[in-house]
N, C-alpha and C. Protein backbone atom coordinates (compact mmCIF):
# COMPACT_ATOMS: atom_id res chain seq x y z
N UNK A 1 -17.37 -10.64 -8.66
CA UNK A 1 -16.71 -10.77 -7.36
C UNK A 1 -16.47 -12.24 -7.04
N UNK A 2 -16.24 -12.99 -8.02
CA UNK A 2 -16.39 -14.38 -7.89
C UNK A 2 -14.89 -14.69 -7.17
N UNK A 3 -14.11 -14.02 -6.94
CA UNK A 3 -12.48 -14.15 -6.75
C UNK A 3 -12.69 -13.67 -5.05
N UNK A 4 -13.75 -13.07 -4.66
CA UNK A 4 -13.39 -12.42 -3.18
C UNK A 4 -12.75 -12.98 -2.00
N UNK A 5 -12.75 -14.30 -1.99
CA UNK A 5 -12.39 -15.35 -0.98
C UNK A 5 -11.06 -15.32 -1.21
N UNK A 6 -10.44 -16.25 -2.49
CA UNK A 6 -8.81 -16.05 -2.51
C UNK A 6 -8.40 -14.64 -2.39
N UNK A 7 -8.79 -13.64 -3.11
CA UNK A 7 -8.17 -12.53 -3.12
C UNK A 7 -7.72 -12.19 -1.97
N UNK A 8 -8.98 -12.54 -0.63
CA UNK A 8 -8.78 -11.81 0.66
C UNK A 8 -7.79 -12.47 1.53
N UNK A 9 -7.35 -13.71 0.84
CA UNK A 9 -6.64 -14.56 1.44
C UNK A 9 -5.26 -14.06 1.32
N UNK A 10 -4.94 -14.09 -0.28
CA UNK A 10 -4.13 -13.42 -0.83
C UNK A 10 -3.85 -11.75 0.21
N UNK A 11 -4.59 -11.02 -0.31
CA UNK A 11 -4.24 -9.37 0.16
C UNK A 11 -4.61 -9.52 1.13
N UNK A 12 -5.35 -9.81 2.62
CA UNK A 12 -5.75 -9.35 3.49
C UNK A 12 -4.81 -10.27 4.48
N UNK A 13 -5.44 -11.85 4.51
CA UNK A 13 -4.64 -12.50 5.67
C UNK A 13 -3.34 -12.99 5.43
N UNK A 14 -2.96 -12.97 4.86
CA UNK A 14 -1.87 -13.57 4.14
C UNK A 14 -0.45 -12.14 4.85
N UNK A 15 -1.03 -10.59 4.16
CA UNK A 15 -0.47 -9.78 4.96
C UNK A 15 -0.07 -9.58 6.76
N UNK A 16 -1.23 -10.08 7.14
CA UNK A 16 -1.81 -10.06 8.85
C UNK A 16 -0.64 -11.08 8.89
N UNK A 17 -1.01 -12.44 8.70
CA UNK A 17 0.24 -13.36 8.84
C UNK A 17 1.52 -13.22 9.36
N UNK A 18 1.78 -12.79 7.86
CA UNK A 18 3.37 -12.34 7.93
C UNK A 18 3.67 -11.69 8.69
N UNK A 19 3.12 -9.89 8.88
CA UNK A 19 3.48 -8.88 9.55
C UNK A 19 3.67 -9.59 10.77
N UNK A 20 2.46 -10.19 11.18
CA UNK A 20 2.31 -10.93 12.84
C UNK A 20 3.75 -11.65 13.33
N UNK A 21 3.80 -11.91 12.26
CA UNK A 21 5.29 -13.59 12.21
C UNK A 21 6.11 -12.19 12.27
N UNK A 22 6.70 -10.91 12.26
CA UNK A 22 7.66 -10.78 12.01
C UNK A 22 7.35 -9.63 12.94
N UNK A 23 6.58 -9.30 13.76
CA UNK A 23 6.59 -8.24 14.80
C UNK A 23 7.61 -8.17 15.84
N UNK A 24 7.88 -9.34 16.49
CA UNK A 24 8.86 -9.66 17.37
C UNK A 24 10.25 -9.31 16.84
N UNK A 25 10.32 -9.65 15.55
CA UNK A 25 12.08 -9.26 15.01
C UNK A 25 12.43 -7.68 15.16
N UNK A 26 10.80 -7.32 14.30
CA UNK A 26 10.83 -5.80 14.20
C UNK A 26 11.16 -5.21 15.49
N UNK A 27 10.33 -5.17 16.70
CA UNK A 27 10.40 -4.65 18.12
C UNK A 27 11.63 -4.78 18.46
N UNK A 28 12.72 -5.37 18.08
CA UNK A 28 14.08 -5.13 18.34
C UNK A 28 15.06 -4.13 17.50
N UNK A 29 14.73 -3.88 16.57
CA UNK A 29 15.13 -3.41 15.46
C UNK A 29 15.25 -1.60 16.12
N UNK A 30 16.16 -1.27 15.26
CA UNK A 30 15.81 0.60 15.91
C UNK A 30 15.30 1.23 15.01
N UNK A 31 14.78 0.71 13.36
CA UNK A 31 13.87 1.22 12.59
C UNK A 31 12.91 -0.24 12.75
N UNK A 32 11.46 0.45 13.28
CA UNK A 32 10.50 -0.74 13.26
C UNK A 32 9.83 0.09 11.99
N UNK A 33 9.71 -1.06 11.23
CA UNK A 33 8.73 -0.04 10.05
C UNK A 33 7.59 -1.10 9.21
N UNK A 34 7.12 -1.38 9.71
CA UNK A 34 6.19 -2.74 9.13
C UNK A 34 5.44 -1.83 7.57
N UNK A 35 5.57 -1.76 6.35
CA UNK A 35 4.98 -1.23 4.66
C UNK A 35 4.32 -2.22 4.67
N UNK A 36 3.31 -2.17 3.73
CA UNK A 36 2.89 -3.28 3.09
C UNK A 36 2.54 -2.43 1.55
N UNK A 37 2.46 -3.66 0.50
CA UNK A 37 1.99 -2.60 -1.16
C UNK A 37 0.62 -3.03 -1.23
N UNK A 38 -0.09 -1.20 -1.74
CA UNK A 38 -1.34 -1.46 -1.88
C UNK A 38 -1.42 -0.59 -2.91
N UNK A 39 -2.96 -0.24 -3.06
CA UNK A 39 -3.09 0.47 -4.57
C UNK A 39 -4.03 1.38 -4.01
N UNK A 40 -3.40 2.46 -4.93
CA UNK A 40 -5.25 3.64 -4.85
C UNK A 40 -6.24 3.10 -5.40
N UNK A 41 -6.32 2.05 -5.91
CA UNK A 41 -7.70 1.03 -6.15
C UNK A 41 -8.51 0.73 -4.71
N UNK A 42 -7.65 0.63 -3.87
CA UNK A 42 -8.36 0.17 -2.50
C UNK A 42 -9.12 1.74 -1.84
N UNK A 43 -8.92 2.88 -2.32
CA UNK A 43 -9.57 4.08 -1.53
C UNK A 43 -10.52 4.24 -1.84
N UNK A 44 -11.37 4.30 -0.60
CA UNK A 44 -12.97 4.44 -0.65
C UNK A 44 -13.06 5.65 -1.25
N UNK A 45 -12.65 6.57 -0.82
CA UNK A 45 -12.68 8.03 -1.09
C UNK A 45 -13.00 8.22 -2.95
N UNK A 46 -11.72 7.30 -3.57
CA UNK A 46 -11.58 7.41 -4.64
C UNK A 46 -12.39 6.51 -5.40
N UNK A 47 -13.16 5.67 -4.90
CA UNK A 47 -13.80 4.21 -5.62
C UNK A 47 -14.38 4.60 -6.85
N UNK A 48 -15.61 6.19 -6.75
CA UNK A 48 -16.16 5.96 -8.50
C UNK A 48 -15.58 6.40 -9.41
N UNK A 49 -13.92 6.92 -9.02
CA UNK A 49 -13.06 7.52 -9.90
C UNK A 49 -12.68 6.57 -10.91
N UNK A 50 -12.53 5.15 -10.28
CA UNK A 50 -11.97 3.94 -10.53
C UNK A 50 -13.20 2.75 -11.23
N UNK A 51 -14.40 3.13 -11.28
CA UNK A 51 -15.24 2.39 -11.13
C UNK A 51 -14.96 2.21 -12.83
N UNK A 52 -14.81 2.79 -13.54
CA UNK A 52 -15.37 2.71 -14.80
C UNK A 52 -14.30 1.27 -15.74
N UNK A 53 -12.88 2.14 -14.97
CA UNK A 53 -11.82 1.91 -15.78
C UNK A 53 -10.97 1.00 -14.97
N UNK A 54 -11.49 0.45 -13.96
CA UNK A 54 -10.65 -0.68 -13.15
C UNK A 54 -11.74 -1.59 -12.63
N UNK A 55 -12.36 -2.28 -13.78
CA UNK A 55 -13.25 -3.31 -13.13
C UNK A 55 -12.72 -4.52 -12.48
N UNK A 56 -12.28 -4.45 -11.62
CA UNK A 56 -11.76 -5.40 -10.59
C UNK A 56 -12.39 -5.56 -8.84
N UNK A 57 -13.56 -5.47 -8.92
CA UNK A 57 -14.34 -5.18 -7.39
C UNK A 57 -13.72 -5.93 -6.52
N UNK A 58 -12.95 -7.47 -6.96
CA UNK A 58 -12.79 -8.25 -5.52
C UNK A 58 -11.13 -7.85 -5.40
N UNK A 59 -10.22 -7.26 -5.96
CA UNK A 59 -9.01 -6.57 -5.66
C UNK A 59 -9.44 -5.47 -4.77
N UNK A 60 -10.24 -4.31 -5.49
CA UNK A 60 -10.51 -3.12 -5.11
C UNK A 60 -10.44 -3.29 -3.27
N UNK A 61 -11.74 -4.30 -3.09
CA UNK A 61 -12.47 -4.45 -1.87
C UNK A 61 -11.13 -5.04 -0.99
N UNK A 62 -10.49 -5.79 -1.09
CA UNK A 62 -9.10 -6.76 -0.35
C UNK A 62 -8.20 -5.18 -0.25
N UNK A 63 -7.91 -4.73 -1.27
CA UNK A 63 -6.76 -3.71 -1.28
C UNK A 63 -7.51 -2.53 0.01
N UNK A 64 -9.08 -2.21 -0.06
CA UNK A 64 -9.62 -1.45 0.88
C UNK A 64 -9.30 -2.12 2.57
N UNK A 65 -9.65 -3.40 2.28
CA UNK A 65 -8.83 -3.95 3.27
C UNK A 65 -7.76 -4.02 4.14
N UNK A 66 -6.82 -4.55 3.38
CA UNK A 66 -5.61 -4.20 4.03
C UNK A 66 -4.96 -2.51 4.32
N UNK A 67 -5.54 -2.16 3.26
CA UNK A 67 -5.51 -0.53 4.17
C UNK A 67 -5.71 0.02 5.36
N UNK A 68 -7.00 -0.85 5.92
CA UNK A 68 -7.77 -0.75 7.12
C UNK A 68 -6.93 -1.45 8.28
N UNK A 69 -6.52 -2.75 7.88
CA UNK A 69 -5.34 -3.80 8.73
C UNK A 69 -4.12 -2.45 8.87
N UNK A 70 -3.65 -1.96 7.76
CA UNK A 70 -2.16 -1.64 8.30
C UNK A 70 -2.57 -0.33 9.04
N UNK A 71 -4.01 0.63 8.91
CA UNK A 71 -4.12 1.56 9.73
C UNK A 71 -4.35 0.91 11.21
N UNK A 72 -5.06 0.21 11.30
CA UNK A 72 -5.09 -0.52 12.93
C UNK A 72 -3.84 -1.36 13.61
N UNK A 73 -2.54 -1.88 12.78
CA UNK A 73 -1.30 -1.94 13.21
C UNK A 73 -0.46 -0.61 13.22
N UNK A 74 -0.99 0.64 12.64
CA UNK A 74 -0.36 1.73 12.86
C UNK A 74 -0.68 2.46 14.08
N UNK A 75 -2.62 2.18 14.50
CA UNK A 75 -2.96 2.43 15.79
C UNK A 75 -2.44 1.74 16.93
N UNK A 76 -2.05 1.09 16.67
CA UNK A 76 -1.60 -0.40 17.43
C UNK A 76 -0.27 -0.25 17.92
N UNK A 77 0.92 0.02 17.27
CA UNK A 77 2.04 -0.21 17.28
C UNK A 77 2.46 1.51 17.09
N UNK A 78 2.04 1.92 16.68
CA UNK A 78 3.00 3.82 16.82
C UNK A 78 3.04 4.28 18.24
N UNK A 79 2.45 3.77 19.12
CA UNK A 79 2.83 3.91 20.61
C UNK A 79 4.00 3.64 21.02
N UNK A 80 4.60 2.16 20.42
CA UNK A 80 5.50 1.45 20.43
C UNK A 80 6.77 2.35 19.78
N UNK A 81 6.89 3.05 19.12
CA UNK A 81 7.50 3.55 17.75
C UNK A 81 7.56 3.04 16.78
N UNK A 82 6.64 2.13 16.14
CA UNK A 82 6.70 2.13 14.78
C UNK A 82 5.80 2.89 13.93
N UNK A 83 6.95 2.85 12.87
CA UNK A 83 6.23 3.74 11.60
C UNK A 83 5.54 2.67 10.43
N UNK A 84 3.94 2.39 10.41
CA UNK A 84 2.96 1.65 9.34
C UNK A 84 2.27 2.25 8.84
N UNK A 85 2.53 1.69 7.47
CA UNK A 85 1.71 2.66 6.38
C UNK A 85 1.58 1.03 5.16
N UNK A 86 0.70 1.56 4.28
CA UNK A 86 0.61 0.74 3.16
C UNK A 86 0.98 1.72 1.83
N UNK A 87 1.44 1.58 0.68
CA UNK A 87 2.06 2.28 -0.03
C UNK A 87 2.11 1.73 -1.48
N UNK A 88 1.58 2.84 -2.42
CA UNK A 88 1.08 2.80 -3.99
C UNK A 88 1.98 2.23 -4.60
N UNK A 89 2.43 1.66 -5.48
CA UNK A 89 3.75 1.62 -5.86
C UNK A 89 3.69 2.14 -7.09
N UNK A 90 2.38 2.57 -7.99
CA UNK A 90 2.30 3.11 -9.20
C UNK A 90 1.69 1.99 -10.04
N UNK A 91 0.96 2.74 -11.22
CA UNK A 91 0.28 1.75 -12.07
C UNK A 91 1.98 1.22 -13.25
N UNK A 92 2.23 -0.03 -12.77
CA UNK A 92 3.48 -0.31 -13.39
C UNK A 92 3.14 -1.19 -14.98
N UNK A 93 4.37 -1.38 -15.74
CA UNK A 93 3.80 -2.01 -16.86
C UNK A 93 4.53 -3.39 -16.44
N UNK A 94 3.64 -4.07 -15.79
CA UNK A 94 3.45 -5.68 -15.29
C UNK A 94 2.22 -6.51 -15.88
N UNK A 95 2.88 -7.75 -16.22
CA UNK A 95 1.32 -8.33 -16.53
C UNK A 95 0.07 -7.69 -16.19
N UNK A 96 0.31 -7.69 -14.71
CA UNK A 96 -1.20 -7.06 -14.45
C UNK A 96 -1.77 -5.42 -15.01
N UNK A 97 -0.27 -4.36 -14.73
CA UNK A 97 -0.65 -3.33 -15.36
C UNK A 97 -0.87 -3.00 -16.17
N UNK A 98 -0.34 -3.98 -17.27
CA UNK A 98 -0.16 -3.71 -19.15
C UNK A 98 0.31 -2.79 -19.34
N UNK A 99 0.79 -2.75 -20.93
CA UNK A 99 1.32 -2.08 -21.65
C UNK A 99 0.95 -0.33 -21.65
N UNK A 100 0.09 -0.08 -20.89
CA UNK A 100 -0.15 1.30 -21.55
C UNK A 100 0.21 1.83 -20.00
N UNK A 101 0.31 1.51 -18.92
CA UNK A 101 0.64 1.62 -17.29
C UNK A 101 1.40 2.95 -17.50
N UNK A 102 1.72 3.67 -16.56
CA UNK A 102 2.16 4.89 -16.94
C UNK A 102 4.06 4.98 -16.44
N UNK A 103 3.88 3.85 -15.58
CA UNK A 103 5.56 3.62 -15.06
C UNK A 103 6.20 2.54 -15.37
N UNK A 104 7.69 2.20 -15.67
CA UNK A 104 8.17 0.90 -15.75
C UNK A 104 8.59 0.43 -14.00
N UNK A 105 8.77 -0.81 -14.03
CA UNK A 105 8.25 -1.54 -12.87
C UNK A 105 9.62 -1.10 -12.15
N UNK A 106 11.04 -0.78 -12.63
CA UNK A 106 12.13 -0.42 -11.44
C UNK A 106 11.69 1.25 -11.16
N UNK A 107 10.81 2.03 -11.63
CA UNK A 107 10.75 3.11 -11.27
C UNK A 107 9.69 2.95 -9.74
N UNK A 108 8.72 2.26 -9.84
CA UNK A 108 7.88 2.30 -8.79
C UNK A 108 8.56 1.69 -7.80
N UNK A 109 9.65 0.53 -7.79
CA UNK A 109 10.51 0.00 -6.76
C UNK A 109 11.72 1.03 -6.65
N UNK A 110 12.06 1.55 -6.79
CA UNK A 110 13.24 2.93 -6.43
C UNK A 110 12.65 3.49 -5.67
N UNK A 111 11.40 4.24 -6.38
CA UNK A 111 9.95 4.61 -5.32
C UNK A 111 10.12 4.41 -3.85
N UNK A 112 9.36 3.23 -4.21
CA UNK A 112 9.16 2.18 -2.81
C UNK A 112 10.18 2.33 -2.19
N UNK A 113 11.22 2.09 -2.08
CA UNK A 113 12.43 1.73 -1.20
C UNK A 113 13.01 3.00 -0.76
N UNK A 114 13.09 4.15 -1.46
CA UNK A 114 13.00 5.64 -0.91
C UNK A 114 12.38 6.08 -0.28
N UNK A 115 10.92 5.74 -0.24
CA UNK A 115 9.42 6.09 0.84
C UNK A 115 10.08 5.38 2.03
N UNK A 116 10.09 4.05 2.15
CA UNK A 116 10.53 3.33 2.84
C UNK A 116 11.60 3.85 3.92
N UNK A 117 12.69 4.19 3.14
CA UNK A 117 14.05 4.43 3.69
C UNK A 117 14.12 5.94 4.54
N UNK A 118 13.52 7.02 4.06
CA UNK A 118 13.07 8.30 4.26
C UNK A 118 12.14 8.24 5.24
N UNK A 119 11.11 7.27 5.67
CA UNK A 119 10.04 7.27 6.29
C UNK A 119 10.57 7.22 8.43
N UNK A 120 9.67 8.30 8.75
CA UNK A 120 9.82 8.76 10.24
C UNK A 120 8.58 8.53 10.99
N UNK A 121 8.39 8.30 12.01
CA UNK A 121 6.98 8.03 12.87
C UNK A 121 6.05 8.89 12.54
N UNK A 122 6.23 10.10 12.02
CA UNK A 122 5.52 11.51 11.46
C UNK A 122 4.81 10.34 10.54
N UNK A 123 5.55 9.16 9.83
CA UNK A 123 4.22 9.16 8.60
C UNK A 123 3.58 7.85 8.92
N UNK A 124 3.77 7.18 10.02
CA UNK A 124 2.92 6.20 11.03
C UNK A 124 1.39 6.51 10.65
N UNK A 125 0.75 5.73 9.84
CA UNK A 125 -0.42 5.76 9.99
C UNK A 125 -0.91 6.57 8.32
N UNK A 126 -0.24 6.72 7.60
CA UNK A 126 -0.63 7.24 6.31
C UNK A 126 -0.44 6.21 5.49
N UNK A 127 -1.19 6.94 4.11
CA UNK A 127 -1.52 6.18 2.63
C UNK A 127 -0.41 6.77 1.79
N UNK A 128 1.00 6.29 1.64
CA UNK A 128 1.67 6.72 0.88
C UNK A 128 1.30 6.52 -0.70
N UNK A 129 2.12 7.41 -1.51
CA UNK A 129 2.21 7.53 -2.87
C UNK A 129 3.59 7.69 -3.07
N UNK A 130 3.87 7.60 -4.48
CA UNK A 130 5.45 8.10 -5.22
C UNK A 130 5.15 9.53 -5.08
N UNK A 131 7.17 9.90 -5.49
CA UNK A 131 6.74 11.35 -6.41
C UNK A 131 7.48 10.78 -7.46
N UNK A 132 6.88 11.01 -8.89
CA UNK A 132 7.84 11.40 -10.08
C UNK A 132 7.67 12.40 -10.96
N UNK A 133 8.88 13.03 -10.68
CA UNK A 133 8.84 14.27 -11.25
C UNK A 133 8.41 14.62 -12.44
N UNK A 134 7.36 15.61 -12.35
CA UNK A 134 6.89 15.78 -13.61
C UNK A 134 5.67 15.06 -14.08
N UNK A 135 5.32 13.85 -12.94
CA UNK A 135 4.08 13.36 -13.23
C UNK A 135 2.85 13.69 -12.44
N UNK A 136 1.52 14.27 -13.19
CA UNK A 136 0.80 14.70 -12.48
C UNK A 136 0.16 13.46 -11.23
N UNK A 137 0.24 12.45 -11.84
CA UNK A 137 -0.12 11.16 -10.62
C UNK A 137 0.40 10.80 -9.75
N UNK A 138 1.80 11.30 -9.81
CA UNK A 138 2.42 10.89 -8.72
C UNK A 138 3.34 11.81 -8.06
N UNK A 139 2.67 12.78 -7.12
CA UNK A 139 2.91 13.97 -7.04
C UNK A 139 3.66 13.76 -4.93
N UNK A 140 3.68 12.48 -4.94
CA UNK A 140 3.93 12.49 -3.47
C UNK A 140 3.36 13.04 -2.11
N UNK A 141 2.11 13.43 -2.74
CA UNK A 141 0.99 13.67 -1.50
C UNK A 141 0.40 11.54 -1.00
N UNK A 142 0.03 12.05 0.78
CA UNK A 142 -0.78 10.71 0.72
C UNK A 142 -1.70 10.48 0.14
N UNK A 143 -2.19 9.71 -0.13
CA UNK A 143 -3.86 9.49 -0.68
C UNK A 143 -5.05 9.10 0.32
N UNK A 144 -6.29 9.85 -0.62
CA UNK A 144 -7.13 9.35 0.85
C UNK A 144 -7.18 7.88 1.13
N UNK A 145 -8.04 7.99 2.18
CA UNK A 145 -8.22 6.73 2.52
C UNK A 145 -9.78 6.03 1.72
């Protein structure tokens, strides 16, 4: 966990930041929709699923994080009408995902930008996922938290 400090800087405030810097634009907007990308690495629910085969504790813990940030801007702001969620984008084959990742990296951004685009105050406050068809992982249910 020697990384926990940048990481949180990185995934946690770094997110808060921005979103913050850009709330005011949003509140004018007639889709307010503040996403942020996170991973089913960050679900508590799921942690010893992950424990074996994703040794990364100070990602895991930041990604649990900002999960928690965009559910309390979803408590926060869905009064308002906006729709916040944080959202999987898939284990992609990116440096970080490597070669064996189960998606190429424009499939999880098509993804993304469809969740995105499709998304209604109904999903204010959830853990999105993809769907791709035919894949048992990415079946387009939320994930826990």
């Amino acid at each position: 966990m020697h990384a926990l400090t940048e990481s949180f800087e990185v995934n946690v405030a770094a997110v808060q930041k921005v979103s913050s810097a850009f709330l005011p634009l949003l509140s004018l907007g007639a889709q307010k929709k503040l996403v942020t990308i996170s991973t089913d690495l960050g679900s508590i629910t799921n942690a010893e699923i992950y424990a074996a085969n994703a040794p990364f504790p100070s990602y895991k813990i930041t990604k649990a994080a900002v999960n928690m940030l965009m559910k309390q801007f979803a408590l926060e702001l869905g009064p308002k009408g906006f729709t916040v969620f944080p959202i999987n984008p898939g284990w992609l084959k990116t440096d970080m995902g490597g070669p064996y990742a189960y998606l190429e990296p424009i499939v999880g951004a098509k993804q993304v930008v469809e969740i995105i685009q499709k998304s209604t105050t109904a999903d204010n406050g959830s853990f999105r996922s993809l769907y791709v068809e035919g894949h048992e992982f990415y079946d387009g249910k939320d994930l826990p938290w």
